[in-house]
C-alpha atoms as a PDB file:
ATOM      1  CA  UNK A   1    -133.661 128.499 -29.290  1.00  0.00           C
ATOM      2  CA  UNK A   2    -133.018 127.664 -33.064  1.00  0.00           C
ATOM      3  CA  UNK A   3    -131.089 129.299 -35.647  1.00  0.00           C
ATOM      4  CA  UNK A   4    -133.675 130.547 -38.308  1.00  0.00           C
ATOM      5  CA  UNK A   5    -131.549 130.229 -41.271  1.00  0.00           C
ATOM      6  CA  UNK A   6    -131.547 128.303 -44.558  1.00  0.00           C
ATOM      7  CA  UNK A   7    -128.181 129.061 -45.566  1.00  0.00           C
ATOM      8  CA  UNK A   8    -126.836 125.293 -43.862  1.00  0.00           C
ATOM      9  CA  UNK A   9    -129.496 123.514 -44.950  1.00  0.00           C
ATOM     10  CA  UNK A  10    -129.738 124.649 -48.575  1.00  0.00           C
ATOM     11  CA  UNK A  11    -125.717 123.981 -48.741  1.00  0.00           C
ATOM     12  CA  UNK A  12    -126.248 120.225 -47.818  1.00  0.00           C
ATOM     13  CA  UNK A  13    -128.308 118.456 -50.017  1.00  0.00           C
ATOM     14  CA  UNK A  14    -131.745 119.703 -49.513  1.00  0.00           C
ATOM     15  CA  UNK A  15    -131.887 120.233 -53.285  1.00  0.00           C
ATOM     16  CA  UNK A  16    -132.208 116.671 -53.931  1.00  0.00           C
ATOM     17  CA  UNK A  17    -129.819 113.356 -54.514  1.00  0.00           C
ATOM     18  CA  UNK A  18    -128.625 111.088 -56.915  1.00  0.00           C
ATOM     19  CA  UNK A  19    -127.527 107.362 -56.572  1.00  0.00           C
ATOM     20  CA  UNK A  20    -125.056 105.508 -59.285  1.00  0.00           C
ATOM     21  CA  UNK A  21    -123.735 101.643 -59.073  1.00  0.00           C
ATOM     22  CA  UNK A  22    -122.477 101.699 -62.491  1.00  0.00           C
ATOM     23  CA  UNK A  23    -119.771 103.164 -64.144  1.00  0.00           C
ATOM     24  CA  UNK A  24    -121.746 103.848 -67.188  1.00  0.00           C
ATOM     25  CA  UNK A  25    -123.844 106.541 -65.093  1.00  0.00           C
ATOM     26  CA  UNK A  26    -122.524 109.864 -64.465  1.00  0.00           C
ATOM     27  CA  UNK A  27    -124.327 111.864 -62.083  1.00  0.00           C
ATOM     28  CA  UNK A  28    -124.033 115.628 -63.124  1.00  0.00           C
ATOM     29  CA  UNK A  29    -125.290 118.185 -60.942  1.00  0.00           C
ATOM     30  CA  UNK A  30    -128.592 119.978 -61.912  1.00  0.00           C
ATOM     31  CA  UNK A  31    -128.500 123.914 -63.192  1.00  0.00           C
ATOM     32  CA  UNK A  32    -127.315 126.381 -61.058  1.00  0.00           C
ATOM     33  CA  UNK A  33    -126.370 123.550 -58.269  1.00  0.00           C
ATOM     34  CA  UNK A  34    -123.370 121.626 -57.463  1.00  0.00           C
ATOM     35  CA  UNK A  35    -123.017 118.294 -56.043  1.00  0.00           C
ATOM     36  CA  UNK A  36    -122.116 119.278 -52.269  1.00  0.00           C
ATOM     37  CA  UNK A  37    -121.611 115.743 -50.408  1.00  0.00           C
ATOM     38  CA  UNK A  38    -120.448 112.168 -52.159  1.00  0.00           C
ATOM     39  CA  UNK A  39    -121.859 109.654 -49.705  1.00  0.00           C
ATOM     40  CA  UNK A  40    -119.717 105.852 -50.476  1.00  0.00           C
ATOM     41  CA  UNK A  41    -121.415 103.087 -49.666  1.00  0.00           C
ATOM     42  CA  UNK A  42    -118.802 100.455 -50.286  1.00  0.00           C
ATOM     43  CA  UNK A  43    -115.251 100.701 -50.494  1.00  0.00           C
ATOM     44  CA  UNK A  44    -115.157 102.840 -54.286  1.00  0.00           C
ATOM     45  CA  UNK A  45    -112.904 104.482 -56.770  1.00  0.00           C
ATOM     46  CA  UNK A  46    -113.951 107.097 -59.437  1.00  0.00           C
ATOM     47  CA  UNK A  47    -113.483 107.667 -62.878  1.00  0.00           C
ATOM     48  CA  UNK A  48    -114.609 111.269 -62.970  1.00  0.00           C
ATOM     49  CA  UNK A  49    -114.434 113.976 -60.051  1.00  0.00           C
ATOM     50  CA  UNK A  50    -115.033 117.002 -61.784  1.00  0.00           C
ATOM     51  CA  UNK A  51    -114.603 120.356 -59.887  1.00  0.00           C
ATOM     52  CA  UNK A  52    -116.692 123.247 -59.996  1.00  0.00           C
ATOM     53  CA  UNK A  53    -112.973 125.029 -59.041  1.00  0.00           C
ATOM     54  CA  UNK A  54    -110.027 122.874 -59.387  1.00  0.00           C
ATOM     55  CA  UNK A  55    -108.108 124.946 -57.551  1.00  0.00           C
ATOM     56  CA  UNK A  56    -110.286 124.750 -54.548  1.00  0.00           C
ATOM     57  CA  UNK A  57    -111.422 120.946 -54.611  1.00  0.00           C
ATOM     58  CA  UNK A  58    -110.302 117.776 -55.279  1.00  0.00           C
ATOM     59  CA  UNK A  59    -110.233 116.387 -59.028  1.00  0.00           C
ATOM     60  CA  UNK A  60    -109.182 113.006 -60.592  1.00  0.00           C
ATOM     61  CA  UNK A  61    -106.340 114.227 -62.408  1.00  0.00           C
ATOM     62  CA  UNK A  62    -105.991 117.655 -60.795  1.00  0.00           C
ATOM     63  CA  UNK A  63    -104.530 118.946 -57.744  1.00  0.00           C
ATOM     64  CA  UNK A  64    -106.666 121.430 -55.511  1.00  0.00           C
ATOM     65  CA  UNK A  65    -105.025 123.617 -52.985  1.00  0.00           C
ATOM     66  CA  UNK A  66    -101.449 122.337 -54.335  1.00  0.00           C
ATOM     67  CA  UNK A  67    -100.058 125.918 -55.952  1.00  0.00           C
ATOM     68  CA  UNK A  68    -100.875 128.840 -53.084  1.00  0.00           C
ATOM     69  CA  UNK A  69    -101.869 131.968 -54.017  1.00  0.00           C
ATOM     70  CA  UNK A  70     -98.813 132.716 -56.225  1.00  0.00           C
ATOM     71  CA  UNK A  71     -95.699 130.950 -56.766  1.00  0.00           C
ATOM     72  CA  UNK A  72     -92.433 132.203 -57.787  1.00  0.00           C
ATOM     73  CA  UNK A  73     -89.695 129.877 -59.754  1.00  0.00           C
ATOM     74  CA  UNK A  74     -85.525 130.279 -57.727  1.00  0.00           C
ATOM     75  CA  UNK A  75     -83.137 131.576 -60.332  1.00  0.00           C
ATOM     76  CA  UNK A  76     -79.911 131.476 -58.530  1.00  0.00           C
ATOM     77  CA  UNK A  77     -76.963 128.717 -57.873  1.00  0.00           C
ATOM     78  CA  UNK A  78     -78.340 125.272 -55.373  1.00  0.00           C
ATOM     79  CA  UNK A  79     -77.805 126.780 -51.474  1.00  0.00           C
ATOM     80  CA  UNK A  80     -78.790 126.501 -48.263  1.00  0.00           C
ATOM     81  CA  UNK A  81     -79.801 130.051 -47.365  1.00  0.00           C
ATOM     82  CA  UNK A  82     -82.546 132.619 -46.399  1.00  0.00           C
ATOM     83  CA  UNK A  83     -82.418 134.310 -49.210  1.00  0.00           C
ATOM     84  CA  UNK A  84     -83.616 133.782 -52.271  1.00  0.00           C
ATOM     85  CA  UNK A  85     -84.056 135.409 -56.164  1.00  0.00           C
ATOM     86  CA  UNK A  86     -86.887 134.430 -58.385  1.00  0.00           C
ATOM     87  CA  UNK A  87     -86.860 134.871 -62.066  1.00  0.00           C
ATOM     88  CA  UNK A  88     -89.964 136.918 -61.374  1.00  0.00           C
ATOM     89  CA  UNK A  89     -90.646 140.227 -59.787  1.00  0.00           C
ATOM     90  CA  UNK A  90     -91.965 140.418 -55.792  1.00  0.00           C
ATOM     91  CA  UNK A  91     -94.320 142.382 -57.311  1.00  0.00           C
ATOM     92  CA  UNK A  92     -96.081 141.013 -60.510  1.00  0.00           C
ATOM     93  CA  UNK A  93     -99.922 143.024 -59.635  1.00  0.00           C
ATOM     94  CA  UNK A  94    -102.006 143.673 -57.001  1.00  0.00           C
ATOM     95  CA  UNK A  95    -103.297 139.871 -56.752  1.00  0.00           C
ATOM     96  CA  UNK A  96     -99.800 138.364 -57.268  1.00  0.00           C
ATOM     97  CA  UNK A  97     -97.333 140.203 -54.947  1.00  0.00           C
ATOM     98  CA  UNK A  98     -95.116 139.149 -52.473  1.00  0.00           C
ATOM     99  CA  UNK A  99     -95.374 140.211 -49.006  1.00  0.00           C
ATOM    100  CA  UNK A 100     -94.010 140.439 -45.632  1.00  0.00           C
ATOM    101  CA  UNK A 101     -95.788 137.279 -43.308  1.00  0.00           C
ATOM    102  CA  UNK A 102     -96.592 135.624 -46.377  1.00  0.00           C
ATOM    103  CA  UNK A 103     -95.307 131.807 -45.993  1.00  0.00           C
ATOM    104  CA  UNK A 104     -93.324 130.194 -48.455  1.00  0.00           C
ATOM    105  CA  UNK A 105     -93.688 126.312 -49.145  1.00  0.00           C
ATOM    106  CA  UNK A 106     -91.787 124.216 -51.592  1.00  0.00           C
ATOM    107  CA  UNK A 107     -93.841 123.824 -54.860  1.00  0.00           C
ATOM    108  CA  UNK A 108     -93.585 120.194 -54.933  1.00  0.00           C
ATOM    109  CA  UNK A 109     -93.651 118.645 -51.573  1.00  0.00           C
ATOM    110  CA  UNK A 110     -96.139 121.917 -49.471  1.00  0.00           C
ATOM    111  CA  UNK A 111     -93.237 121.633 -47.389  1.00  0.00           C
ATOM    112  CA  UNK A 112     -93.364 124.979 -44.812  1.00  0.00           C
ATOM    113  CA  UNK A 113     -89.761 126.710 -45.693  1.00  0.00           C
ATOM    114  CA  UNK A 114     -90.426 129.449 -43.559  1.00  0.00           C
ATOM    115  CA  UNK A 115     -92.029 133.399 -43.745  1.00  0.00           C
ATOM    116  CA  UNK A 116     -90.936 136.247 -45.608  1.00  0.00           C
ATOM    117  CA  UNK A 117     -89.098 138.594 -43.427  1.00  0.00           C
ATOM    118  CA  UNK A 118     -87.732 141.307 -45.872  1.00  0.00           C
ATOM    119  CA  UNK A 119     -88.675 142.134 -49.180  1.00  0.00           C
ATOM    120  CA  UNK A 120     -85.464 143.534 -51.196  1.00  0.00           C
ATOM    121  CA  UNK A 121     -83.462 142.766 -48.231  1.00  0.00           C
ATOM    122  CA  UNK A 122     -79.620 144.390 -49.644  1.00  0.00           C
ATOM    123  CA  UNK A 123     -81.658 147.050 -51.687  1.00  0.00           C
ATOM    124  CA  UNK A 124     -80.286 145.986 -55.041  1.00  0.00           C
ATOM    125  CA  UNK A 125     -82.632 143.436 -56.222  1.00  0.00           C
ATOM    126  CA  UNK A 126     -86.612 143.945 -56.435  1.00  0.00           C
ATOM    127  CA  UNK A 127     -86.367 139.881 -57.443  1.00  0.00           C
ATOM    128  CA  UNK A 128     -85.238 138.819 -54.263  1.00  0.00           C
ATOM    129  CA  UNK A 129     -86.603 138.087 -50.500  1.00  0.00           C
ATOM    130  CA  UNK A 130     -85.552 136.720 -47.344  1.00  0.00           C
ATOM    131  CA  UNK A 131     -87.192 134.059 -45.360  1.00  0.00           C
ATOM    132  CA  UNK A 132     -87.146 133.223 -41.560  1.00  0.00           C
ATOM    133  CA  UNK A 133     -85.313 130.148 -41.976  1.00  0.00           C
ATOM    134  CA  UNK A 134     -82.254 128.933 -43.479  1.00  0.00           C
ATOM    135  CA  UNK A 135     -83.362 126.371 -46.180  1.00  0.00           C
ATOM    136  CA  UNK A 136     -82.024 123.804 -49.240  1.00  0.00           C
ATOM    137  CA  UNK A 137     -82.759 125.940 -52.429  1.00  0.00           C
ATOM    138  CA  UNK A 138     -82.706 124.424 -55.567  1.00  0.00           C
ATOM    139  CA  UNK A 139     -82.113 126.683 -59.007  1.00  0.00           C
ATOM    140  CA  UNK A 140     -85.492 126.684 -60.846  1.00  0.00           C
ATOM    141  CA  UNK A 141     -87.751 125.020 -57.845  1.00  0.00           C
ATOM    142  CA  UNK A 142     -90.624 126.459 -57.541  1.00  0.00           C
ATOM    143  CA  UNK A 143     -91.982 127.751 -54.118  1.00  0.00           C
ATOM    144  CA  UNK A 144     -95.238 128.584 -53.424  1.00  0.00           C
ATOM    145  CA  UNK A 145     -96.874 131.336 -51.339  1.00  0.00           C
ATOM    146  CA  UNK A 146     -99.919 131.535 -49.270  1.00  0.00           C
ATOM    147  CA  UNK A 147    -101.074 134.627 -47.432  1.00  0.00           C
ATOM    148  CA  UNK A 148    -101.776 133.942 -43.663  1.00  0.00           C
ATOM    149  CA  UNK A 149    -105.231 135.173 -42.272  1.00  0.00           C
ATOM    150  CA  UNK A 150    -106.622 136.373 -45.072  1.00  0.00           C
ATOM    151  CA  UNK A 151    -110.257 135.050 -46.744  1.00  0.00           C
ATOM    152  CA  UNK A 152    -109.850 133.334 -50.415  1.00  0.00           C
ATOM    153  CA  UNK A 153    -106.421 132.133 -50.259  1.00  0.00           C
ATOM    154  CA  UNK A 154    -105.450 128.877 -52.187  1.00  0.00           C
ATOM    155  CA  UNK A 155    -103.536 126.193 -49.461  1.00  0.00           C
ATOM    156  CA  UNK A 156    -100.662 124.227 -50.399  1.00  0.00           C
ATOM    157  CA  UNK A 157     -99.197 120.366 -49.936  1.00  0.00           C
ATOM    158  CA  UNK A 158    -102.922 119.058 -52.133  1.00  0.00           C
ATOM    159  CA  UNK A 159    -102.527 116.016 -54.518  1.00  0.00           C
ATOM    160  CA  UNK A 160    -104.637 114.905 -57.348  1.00  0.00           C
ATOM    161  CA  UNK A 161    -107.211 111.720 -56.772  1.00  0.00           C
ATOM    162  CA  UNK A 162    -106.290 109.333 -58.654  1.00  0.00           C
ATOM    163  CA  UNK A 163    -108.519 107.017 -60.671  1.00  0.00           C
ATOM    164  CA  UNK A 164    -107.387 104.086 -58.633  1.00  0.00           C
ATOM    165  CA  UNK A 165    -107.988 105.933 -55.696  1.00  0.00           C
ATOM    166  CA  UNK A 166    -110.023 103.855 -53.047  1.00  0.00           C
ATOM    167  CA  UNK A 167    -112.825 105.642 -50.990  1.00  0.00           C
ATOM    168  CA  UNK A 168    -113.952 103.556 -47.744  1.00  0.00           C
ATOM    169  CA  UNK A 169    -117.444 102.706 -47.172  1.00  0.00           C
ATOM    170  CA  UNK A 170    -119.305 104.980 -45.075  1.00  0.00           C
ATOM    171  CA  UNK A 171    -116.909 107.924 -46.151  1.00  0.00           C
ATOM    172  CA  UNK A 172    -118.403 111.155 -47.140  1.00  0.00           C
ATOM    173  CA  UNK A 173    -116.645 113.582 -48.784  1.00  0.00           C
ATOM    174  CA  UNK A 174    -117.721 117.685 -49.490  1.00  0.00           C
ATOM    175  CA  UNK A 175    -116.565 119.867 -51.988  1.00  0.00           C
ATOM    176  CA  UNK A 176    -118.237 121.803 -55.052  1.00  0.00           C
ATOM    177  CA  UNK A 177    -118.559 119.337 -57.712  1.00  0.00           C
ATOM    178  CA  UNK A 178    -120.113 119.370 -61.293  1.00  0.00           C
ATOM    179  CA  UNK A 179    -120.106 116.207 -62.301  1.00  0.00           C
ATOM    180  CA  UNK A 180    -118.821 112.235 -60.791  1.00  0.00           C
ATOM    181  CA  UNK A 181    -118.693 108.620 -62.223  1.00  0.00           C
ATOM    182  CA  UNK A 182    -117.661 105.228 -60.642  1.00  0.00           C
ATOM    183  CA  UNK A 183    -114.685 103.922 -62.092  1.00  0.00           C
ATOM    184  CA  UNK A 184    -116.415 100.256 -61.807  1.00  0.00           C
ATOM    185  CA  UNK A 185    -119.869  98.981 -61.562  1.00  0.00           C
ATOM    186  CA  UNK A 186    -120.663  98.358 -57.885  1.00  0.00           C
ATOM    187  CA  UNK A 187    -123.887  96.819 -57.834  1.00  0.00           C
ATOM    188  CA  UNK A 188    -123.459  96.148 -53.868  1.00  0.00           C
ATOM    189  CA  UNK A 189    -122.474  99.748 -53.060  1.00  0.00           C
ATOM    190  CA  UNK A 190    -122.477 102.806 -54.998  1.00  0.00           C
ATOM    191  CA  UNK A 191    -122.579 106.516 -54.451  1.00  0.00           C
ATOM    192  CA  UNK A 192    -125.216 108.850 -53.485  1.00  0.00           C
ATOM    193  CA  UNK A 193    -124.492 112.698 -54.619  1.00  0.00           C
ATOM    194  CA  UNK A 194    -126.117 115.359 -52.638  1.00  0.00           C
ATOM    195  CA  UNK A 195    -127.048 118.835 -54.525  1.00  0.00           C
ATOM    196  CA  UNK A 196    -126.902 122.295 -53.085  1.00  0.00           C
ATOM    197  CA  UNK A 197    -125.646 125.569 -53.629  1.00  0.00           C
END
C-alpha cells in the first residue's frame, strides 16, 4: 500500500531543474521555490551558495549550524572548572535563556564541554552556571548552547564552504538554497539544481 502524499515529492525537485557548466550562469531559484538538491557531475567548486537561512544551511562564506541557539561570552580569570560567569545574563528573553540540560559547546571548535547542571549554582550570581564537566575556560571565549530534544534548534561544530571547496562527482547535496554559481566553467561536468518547496 502507498503513501498518498505530495508533501516528499513536491520537496524534491518536482518543480523543475536547472543545469550550469559555466561560471558566468547563476542558477537562481524560481518565486516562491528554493533550490532543494545540487546534483555534481564532476568533481566542482562554487562561487556562490546562497542560503535561503544561513543559519540553517551551508553558504560560501557563512557558517550554518556553527552558533547554537544562543551563545554566551566567559568573563572571568582562564580555569579549568565547572563553573562558569558570562558577561551576559542566564536569562536574556524567552528565546535566549539558559537552561538546565541545555549543552554547552565551545564557540569555536563545537567542541561538547558538557550540560548545564545548575543555574545560579552559590545563589549570588544570576550570570553564572555550572556544567557537568570540569573544563579549560578561557576569559572572553565564547560557548555556545543548544537545547536537546527540542524542534528548531540551531546545531553547533558547522564551517563555512569555501570557494575553493571541491564537491566530488556524483555528490548531491540538500539544503534550502536561493541562488548557486560554479566557481569555473566545467564544460565536462556541471551542476543540475533541483526546485521545490
Amino acid at each position: 500500500m502507498g503513501q498518498n502524499s505530495n508533501e516528499v515529492a513536491y520537496s524534491f525537485g518536482q518543480f523543475g531543474s536547472a543545469f550550469a557548466d559555466t561560471a558566468a550562469n547563476t542558477i537562481t531559484a524560481p518565486e516562491d521555490l528554493a533550490i532543494v538538491a545540487i546534483q555534481f557531475l564532476d568533481n566542482t567548486s562554487l562561487s556562490a551558495l546562497v542560503a535561503e537561512d544561513a543559519n540553517l544551511f551551508p553558504n560560501i562564506g557563512s557558517a550554518a549550524h556553527s552558533t547554537g541557539r544562543y551563545s554566551r561570552t566567559v568573563n572571568q580569570g582562564n580555569a579549568t572548572t565547572n563553573k562558569i560567569i558570562f558577561d551576559q545574563e542566564n536569562f536574556v528573553s524567552q528565546a535566549d535563556q539558559i537552561e538546565v540540560g541545555d549543552e554547552v559547546y565551545d564557540g569555536a571548535t563545537g567542541v561538547l564541554h558538557g550540560t548545564v547542571a545548575a543555574l545560579d549554582p552559590d545563589g549570588n550570581n544570576t550570570k553564572e552556571i555550572q556544567i557537568s564537566a570540569s573544563v579549560a575556560i578561557t576569559n572572553n571565549e565564547t560557548l555556545a548552547f543548544r537545547k536537546v530534544n527540542k524542534l528548531n534548534t540551531i546545531g553547533t561544530g558547522g564551517q563555512a564552504v569555501d570557494a575553493s571547496q571541491e564537491f566530488p562527482a556524483g555528490m548531491t547535496i540538500y539544503g534550502r538554497w536561493d541562488s548557486v554559481s560554479l566557481n569555473a566553467d566545467d564544460t565536462d561536468g556541471g551542476i543540475i539544481a533541483y526546485f521545490g518547496f
